[in-house]
Protein backbone atom coordinates (compact mmCIF):
# COMPACT_ATOMS: atom_id res chain seq x y z
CA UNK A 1 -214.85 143.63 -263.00
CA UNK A 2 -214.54 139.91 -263.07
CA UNK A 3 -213.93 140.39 -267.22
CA UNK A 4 -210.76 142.49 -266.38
CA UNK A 5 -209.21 140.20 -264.12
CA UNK A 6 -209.32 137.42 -266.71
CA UNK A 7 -208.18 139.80 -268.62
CA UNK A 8 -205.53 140.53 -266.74
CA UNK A 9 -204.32 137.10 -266.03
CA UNK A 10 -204.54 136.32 -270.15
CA UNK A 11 -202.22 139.36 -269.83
CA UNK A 12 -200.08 137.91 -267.38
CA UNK A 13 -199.88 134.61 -269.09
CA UNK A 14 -198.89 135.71 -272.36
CA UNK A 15 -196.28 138.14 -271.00
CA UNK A 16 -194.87 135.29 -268.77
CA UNK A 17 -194.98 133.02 -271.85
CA UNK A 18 -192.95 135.99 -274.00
CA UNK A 19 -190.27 135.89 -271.24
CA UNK A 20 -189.73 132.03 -271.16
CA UNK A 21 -189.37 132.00 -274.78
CA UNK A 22 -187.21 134.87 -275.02
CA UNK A 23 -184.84 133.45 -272.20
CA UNK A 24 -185.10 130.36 -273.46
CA UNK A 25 -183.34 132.07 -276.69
CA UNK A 26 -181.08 133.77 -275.65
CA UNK A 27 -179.67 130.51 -273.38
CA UNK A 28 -179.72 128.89 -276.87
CA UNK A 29 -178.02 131.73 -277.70
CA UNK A 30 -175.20 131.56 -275.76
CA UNK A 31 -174.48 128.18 -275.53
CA UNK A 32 -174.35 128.27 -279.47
CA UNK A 33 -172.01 130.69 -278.95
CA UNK A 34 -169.66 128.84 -276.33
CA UNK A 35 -169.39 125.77 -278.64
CA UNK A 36 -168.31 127.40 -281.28
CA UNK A 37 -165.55 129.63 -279.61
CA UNK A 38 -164.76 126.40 -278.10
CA UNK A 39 -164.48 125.04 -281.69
CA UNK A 40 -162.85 127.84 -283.07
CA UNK A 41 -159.74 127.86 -280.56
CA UNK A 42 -159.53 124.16 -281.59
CA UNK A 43 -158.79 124.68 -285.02
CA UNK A 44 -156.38 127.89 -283.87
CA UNK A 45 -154.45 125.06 -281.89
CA UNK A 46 -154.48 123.35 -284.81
CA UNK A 47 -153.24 125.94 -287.25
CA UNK A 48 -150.44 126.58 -283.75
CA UNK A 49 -149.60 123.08 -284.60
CA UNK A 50 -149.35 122.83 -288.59
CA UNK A 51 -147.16 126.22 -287.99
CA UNK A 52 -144.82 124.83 -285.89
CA UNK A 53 -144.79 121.79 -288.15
CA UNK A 54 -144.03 123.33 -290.97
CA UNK A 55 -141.09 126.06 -289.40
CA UNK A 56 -139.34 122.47 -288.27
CA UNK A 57 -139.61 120.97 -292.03
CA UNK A 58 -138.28 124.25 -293.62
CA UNK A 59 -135.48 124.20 -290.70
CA UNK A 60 -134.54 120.82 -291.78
CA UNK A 61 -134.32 121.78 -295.53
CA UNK A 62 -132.32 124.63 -294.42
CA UNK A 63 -129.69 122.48 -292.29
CA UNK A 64 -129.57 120.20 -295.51
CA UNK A 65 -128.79 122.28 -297.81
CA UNK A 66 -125.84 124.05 -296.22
């Protein structure tokens, strides 16, 4: 009896161990994730930016050459 409690807490210590590491993932994970949608609307700005840049410059070249 005594050999499957220790059993049983080896079981209980390599599930618990399984769990941190897979939470620990999937924290990783996300925050992975969150700094590079963060990242990714920054270079959307800007591209927003270069855009509107560029319509002003071909307005200009428009208004000169009329």
């Amino acid at each position: 009896m005594e050999q499957v409690a220790q059993y049983f807490l080896y079981a209980v210590f390599i599930n618990a161990s399984a769990l941190l590491i897979v939470v620990g993932m999937v924290i990783w994970a996300f925050v992975q994730i969150k700094k590079d949608t963060s990242e990714i609307i920054r270079h959307a700005e800007n591209l927003g930016a270069m855009t509107q840049n560029v319509a002003a410059m071909t307005r200009e070249v428009l208004r000169r050459t009329e």
